[in-house]
Protein backbone atom coordinates (compact mmCIF):
# COMPACT_ATOMS: atom_id res chain seq x y z
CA UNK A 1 -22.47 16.47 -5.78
CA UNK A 2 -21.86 12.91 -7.03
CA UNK A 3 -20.40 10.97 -3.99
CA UNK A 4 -17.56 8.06 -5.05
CA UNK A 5 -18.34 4.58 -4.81
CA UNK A 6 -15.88 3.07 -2.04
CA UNK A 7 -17.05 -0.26 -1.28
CA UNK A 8 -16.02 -1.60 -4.37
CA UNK A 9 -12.04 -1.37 -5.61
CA UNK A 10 -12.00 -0.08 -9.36
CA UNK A 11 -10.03 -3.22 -11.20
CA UNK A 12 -6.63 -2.03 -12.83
CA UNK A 13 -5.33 -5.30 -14.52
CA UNK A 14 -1.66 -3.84 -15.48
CA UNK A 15 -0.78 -7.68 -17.06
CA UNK A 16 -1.84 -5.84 -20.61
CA UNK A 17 -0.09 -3.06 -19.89
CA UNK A 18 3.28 -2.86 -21.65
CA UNK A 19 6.17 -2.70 -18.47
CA UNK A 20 7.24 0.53 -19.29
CA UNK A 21 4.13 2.27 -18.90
CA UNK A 22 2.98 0.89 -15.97
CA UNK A 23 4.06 3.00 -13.39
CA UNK A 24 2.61 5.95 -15.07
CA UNK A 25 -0.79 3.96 -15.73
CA UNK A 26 -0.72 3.37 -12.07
CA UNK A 27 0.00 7.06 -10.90
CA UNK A 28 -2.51 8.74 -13.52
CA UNK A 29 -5.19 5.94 -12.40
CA UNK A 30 -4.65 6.97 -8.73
CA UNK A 31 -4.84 10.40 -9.28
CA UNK A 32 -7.94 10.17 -10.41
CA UNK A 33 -9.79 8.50 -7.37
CA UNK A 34 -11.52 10.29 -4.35
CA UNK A 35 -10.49 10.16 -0.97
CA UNK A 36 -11.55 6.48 0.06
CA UNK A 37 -11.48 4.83 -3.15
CA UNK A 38 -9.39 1.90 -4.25
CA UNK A 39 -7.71 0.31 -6.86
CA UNK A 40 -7.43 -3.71 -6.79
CA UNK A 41 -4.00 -4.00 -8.79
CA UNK A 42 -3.27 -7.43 -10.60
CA UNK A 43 0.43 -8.13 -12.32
CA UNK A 44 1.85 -10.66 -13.17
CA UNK A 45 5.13 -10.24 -10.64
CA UNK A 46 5.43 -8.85 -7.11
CA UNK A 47 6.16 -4.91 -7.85
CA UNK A 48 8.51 -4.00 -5.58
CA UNK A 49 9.96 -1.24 -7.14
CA UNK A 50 6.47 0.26 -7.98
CA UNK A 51 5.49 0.20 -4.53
CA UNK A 52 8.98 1.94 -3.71
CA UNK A 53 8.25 4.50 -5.95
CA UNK A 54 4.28 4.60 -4.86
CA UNK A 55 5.82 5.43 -1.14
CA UNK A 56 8.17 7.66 -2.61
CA UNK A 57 5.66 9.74 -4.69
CA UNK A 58 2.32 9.41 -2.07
CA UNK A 59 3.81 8.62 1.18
CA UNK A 60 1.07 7.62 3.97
CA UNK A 61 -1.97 9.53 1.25
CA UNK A 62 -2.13 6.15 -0.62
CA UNK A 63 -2.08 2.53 1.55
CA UNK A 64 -1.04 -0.70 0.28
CA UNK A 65 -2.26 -4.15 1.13
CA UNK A 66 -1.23 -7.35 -0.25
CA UNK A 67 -4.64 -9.82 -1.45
CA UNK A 68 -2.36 -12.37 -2.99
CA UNK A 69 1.47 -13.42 -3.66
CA UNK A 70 0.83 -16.47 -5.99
CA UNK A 71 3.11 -16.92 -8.70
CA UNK A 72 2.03 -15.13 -11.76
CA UNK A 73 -0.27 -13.10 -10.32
CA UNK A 74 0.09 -10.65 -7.44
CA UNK A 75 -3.56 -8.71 -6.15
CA UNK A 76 -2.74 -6.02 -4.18
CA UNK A 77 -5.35 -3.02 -3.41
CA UNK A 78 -4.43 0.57 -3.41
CA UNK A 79 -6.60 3.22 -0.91
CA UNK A 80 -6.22 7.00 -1.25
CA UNK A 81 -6.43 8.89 2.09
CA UNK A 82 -7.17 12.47 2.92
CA UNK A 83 -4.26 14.46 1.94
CA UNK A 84 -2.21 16.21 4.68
CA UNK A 85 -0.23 19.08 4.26
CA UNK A 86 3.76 18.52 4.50
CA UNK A 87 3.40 20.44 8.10
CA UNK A 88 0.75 18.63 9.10
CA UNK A 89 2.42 15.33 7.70
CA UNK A 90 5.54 16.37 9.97
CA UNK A 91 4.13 17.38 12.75
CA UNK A 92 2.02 13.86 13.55
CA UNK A 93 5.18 11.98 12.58
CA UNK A 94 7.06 13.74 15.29
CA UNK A 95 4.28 14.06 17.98
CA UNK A 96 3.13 10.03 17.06
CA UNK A 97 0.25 11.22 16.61
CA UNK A 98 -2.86 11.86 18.01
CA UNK A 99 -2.94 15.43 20.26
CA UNK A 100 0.88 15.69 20.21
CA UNK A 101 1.71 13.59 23.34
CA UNK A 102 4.44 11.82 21.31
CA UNK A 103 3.17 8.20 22.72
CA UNK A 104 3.17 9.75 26.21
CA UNK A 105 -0.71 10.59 26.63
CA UNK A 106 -2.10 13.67 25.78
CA UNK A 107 0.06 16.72 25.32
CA UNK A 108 -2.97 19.22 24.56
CA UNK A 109 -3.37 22.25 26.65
CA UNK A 110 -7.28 21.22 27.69
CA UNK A 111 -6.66 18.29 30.00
């Protein structure tokens, strides 16, 4: 099986992409990627409902990190993570993680 190439973010340049399609460039682009591949986004204003909607729709599967706030043209990248199940998604949010200690230390049964 052909293994994804994630060293290098695939280059979505959504400045020649008409406004209203955008969002659903975006999603269908990211749906597309393997777990550890990115997208290097470039638009020509800071996104911020996109990247409400992105958190909305993904949640913690895709991460966002800003490359560059200059005027005209914002870089951010865009990782896809391993997907967790809603239950599993729930249950490290309320444990914080880890072996269910909530932040306390370990809460497993083996030590």
């Amino acid at each position: 099986m052909h293994q994804p190439d994630t060293s290098t973010p695939h280059l979505f340049d959504a400045r020649g992409i008409a406004r209203r399609f955008r969002h659903a460039a975006l999603f269908g682009a990211l749906e597309s990627l393997h777990e550890g591949e990115s997208i290097q986004f470039i638009n020509d204003h800071d996104p911020l409902p996109l990247l409400d909607h992105l958190r909305q729709r993904y949640g913690q599967q895709v991460s966002i990190q800003y490359q560059s706030r200059a005027p005209e043209q914002v870089v951010l990248t865009f990782t896809v993570h391993p997907h967790q199940s809603e239950a599993e998604a729930q249950a490290a949010q309320q444990s914080g993680g880890g072996c269910g200690g909530g932040g306390h230390g370990c809460g497993c049964s083996g030590g």
